[in-house]
PDB file of N, CA and C in Angstrom:
ATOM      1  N   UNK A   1       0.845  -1.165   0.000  1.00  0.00           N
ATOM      2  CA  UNK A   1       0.000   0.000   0.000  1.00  0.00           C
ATOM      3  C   UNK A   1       0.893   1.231   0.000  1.00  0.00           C
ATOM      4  N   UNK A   2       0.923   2.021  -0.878  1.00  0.00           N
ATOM      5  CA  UNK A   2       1.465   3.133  -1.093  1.00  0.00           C
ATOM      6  C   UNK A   2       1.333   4.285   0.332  1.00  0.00           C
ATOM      7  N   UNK A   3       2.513   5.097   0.529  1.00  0.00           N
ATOM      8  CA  UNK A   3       1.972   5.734   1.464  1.00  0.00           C
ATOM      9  C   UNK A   3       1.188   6.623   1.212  1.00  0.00           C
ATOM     10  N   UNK A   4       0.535   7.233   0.435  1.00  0.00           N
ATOM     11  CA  UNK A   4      -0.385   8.620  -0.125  1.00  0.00           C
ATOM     12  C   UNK A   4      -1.640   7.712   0.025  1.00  0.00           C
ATOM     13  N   UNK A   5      -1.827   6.677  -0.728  1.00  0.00           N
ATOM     14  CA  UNK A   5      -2.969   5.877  -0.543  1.00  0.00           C
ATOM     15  C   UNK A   5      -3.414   5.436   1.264  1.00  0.00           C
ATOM     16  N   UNK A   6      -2.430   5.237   2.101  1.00  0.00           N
ATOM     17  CA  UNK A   6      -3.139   4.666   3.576  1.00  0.00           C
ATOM     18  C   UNK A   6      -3.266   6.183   3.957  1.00  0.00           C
ATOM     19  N   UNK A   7      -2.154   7.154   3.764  1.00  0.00           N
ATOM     20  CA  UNK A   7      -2.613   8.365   4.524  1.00  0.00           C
ATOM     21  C   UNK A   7      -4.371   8.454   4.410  1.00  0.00           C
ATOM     22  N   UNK A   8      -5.344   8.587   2.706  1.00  0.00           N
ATOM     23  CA  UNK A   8      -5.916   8.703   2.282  1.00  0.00           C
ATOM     24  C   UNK A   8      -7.185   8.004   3.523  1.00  0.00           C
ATOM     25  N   UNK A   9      -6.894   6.749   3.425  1.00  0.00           N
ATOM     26  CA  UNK A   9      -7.448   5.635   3.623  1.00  0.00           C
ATOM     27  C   UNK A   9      -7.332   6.112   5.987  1.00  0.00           C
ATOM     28  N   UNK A  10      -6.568   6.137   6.097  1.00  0.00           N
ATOM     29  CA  UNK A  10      -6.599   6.766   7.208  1.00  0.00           C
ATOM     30  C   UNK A  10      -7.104   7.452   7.308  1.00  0.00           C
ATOM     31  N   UNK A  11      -7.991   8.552   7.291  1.00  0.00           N
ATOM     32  CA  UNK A  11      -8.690   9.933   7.173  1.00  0.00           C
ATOM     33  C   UNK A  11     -10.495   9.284   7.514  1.00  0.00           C
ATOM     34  N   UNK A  12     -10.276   8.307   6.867  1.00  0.00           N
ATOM     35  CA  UNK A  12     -12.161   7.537   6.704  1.00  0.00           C
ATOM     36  C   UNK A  12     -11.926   6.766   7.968  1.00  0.00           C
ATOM     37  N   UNK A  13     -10.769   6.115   8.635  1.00  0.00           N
ATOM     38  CA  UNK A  13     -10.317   5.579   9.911  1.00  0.00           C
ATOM     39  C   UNK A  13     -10.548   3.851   9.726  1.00  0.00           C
ATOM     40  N   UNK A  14     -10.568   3.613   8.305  1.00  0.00           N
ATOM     41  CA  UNK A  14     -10.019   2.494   8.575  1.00  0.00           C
ATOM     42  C   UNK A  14      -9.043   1.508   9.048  1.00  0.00           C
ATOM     43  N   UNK A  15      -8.111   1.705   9.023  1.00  0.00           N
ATOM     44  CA  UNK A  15      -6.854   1.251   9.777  1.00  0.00           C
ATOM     45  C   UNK A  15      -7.226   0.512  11.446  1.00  0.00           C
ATOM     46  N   UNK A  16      -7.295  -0.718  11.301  1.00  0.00           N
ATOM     47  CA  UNK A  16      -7.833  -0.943  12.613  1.00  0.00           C
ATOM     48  C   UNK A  16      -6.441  -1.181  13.814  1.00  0.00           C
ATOM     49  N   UNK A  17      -5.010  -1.624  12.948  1.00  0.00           N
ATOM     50  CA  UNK A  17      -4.044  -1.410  13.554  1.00  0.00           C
ATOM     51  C   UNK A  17      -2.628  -1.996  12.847  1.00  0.00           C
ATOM     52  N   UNK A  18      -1.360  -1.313  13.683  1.00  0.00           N
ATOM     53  CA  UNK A  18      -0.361  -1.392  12.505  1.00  0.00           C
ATOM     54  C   UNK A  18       1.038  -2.071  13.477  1.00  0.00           C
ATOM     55  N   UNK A  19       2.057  -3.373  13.119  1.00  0.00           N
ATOM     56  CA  UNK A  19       3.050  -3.795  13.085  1.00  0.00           C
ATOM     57  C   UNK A  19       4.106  -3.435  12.730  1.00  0.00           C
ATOM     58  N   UNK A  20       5.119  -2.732  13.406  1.00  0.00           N
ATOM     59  CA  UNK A  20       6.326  -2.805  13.020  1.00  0.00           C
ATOM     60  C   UNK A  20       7.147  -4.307  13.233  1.00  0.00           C
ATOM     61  N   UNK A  21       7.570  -5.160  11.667  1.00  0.00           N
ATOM     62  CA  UNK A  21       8.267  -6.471  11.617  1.00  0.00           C
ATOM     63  C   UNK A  21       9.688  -5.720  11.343  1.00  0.00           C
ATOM     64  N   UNK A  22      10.718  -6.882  11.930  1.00  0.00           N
ATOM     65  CA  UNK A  22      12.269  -7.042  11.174  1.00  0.00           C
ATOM     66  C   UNK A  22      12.318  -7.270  10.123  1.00  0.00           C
ATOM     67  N   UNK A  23      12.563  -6.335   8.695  1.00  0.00           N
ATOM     68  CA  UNK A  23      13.007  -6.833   7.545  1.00  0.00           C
ATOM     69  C   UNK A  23      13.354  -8.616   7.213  1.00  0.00           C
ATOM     70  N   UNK A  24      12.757  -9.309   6.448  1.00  0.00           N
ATOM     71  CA  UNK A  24      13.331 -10.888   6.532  1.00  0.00           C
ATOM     72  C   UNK A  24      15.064 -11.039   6.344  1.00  0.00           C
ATOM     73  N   UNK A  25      15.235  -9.741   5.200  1.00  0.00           N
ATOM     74  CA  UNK A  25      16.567 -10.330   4.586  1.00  0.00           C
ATOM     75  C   UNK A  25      17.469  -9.245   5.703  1.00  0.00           C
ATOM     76  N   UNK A  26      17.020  -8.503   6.123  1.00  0.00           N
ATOM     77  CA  UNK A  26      18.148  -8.093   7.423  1.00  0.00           C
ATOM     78  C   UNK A  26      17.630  -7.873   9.086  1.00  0.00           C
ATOM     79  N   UNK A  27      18.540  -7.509   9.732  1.00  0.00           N
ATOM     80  CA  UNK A  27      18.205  -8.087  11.118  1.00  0.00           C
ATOM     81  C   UNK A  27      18.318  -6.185  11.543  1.00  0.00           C
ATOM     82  N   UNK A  28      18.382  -5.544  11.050  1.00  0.00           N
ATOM     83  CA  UNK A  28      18.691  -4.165  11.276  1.00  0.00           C
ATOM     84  C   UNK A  28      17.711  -3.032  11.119  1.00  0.00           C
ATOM     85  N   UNK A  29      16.861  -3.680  10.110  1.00  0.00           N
ATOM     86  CA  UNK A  29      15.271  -2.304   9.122  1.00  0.00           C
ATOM     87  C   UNK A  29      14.286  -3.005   9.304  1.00  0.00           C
ATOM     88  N   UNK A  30      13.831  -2.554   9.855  1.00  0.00           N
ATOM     89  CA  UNK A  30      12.156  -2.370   9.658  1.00  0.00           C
ATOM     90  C   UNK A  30      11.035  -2.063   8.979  1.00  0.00           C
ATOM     91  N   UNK A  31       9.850  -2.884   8.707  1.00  0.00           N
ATOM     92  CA  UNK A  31       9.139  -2.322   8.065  1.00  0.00           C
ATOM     93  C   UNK A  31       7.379  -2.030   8.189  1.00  0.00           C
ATOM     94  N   UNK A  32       6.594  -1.461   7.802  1.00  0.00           N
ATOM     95  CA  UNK A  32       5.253  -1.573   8.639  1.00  0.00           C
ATOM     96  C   UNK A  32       4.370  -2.103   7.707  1.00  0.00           C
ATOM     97  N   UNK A  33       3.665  -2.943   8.286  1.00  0.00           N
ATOM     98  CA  UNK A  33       1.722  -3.968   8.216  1.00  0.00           C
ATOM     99  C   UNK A  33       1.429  -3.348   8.925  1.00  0.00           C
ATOM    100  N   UNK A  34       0.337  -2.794   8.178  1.00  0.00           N
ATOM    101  CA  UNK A  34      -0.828  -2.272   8.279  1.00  0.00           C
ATOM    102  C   UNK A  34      -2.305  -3.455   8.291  1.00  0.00           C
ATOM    103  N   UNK A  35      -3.143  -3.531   8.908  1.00  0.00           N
ATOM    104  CA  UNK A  35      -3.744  -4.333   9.024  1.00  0.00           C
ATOM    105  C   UNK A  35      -5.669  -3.288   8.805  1.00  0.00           C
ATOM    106  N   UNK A  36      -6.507  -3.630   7.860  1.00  0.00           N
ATOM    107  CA  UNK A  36      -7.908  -2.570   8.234  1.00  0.00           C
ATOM    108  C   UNK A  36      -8.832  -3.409   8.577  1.00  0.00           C
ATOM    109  N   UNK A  37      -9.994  -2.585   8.761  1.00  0.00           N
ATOM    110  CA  UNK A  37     -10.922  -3.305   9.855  1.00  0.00           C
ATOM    111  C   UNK A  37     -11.485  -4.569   8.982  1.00  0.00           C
ATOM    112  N   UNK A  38     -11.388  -4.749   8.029  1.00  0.00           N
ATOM    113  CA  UNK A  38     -11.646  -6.251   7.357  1.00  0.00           C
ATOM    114  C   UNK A  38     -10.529  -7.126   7.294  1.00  0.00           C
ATOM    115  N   UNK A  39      -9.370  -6.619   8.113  1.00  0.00           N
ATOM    116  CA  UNK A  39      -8.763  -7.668   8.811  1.00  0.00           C
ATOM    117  C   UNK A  39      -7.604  -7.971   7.247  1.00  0.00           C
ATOM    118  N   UNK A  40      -7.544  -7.530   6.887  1.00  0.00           N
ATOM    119  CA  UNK A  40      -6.736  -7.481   5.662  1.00  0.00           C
ATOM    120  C   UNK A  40      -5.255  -6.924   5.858  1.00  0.00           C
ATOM    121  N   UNK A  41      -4.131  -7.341   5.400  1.00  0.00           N
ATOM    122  CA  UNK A  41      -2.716  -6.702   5.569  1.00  0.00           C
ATOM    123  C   UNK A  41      -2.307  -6.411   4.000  1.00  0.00           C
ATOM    124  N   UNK A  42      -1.618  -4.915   4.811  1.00  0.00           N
ATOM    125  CA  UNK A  42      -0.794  -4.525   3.492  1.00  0.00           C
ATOM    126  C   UNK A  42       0.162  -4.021   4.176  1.00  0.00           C
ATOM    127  N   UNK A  43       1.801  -4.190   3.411  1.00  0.00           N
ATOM    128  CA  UNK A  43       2.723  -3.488   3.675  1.00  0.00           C
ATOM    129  C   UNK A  43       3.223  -1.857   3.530  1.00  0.00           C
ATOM    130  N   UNK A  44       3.479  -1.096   4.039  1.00  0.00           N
ATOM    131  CA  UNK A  44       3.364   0.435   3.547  1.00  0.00           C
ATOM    132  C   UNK A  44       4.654   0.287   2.490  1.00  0.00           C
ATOM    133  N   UNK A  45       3.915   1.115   1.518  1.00  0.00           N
ATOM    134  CA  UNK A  45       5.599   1.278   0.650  1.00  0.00           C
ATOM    135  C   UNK A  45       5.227   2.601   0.278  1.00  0.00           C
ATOM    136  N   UNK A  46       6.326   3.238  -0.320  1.00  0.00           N
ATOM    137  CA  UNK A  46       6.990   4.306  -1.181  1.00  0.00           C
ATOM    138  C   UNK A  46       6.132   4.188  -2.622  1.00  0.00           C
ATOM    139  N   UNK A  47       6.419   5.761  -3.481  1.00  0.00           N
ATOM    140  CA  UNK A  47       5.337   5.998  -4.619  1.00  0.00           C
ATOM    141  C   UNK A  47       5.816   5.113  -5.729  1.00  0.00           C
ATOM    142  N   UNK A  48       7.054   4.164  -5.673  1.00  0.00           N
ATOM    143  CA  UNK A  48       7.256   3.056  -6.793  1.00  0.00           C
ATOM    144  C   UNK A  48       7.173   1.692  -6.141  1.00  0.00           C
ATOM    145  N   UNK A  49       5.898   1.839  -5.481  1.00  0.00           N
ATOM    146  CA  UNK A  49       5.541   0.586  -4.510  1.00  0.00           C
ATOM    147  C   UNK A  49       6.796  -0.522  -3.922  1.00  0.00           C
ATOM    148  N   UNK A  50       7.525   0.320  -3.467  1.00  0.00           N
ATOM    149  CA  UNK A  50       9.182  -0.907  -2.635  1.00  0.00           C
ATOM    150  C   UNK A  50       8.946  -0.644  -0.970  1.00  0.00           C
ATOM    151  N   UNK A  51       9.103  -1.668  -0.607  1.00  0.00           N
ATOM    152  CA  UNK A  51       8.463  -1.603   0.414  1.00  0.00           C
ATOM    153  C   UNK A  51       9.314  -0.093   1.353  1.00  0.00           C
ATOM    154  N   UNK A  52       8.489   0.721   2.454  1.00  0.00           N
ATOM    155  CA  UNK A  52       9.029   1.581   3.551  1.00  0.00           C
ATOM    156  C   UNK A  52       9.942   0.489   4.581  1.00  0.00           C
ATOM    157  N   UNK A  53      11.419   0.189   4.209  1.00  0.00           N
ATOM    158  CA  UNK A  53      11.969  -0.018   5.544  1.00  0.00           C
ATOM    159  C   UNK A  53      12.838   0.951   6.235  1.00  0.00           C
ATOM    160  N   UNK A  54      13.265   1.365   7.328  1.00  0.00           N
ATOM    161  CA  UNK A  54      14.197   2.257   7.647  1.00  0.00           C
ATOM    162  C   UNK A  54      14.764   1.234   9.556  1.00  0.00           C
ATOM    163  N   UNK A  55      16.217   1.923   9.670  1.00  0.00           N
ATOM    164  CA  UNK A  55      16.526   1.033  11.039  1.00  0.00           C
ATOM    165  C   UNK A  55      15.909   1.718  12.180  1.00  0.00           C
ATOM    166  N   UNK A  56      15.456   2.945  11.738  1.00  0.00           N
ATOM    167  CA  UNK A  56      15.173   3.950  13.321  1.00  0.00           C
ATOM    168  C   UNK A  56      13.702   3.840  13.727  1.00  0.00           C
ATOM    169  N   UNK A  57      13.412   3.093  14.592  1.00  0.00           N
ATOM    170  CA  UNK A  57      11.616   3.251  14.529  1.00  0.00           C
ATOM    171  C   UNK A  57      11.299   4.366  14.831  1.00  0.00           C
ATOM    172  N   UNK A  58      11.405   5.448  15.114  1.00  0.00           N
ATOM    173  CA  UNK A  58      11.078   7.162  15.013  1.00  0.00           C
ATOM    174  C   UNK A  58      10.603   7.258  14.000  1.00  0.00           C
ATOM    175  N   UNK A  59      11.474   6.692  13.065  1.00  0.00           N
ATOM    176  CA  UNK A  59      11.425   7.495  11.628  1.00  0.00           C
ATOM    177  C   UNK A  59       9.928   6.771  11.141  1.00  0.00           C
ATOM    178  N   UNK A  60       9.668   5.345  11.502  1.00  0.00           N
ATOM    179  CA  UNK A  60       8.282   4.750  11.397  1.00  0.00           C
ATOM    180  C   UNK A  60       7.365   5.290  11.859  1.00  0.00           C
ATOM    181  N   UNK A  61       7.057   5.399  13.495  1.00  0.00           N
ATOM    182  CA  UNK A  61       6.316   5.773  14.087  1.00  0.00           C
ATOM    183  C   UNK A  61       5.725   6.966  13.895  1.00  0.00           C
ATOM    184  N   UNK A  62       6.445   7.639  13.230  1.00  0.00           N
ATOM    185  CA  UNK A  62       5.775   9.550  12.578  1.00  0.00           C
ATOM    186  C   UNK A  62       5.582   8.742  11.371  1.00  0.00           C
ATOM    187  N   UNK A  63       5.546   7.766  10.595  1.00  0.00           N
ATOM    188  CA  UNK A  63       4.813   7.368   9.301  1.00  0.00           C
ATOM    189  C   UNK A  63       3.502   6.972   9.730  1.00  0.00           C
ATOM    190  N   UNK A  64       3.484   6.158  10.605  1.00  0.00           N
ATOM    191  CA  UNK A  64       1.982   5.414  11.233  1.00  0.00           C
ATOM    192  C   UNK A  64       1.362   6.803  11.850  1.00  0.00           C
ATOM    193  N   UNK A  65       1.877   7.605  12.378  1.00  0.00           N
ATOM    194  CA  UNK A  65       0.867   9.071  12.604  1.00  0.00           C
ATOM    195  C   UNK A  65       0.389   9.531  11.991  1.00  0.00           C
ATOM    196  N   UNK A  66       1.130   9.499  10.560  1.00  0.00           N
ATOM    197  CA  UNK A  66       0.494  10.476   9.579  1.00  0.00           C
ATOM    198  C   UNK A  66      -0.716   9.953   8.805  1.00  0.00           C
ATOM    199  N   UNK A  67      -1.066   8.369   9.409  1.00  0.00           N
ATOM    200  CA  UNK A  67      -2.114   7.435   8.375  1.00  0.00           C
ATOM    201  C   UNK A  67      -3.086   7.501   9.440  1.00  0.00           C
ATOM    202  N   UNK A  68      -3.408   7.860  10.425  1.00  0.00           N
ATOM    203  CA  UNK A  68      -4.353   7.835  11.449  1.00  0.00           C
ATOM    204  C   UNK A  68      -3.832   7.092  12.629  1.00  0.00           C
ATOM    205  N   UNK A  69      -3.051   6.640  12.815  1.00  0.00           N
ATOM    206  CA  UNK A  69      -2.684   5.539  14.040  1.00  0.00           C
ATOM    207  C   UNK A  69      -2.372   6.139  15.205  1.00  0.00           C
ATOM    208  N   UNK A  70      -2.249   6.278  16.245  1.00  0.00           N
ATOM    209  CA  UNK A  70      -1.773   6.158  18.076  1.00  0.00           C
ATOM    210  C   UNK A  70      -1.039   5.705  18.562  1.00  0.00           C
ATOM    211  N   UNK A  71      -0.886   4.131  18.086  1.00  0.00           N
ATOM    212  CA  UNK A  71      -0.498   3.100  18.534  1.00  0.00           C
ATOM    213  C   UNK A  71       0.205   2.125  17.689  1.00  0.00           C
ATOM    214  N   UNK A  72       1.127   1.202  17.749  1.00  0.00           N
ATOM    215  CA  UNK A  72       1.679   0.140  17.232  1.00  0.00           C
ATOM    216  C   UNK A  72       2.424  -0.798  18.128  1.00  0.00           C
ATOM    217  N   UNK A  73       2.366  -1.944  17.633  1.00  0.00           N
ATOM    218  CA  UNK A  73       2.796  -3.171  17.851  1.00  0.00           C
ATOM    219  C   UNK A  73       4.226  -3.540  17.084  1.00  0.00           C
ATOM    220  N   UNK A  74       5.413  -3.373  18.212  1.00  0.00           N
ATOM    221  CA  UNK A  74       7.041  -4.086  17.725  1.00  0.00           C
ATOM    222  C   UNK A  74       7.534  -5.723  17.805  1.00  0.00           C
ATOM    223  N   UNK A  75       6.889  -6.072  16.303  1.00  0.00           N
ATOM    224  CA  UNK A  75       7.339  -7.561  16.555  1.00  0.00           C
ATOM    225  C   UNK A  75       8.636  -8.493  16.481  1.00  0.00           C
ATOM    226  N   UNK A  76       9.267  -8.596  17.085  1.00  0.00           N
ATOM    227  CA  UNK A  76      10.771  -9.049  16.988  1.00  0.00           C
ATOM    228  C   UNK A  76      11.352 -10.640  16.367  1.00  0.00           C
TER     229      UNK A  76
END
């Protein structure tokens, strides 16, 4: 899911809640699932759909703000 699209999609408050996972292929970046109220997952990505990973969860956690969220879940 693009990020312009969940911001979007955040606004109507679907987003029922969002995961920060460990990248598979590294042990260092992170990336966010998004999960909406039909229980559905999408990964957030960038406007050439690759997925959003970064190592600093700051830098996540002001991404999940800007889509409607409060809250998240760090799965290790």
């Amino acid at each position: 899911m693009k990020l312009n699209e969940a911001i979007e999609m955040g606004k109507t408050g679907c987003w029922r809640d969002a995961q920060v996972r460990l990248t598979p292929g590294s042990r260092s970046k992170w990336f966010v699932m998004l999960h909406d109220t039909r229980y559905k997952t999408y990964v957030l990505a960038d406007d050439e759909d690759r997925p959003i990973a970064d190592e600093d969860l700051n830098t996540l956690s002001r991404l999940i703000q800007t889509i409607g969220l409060k809250e998240f879940t760090v799965c290790l």
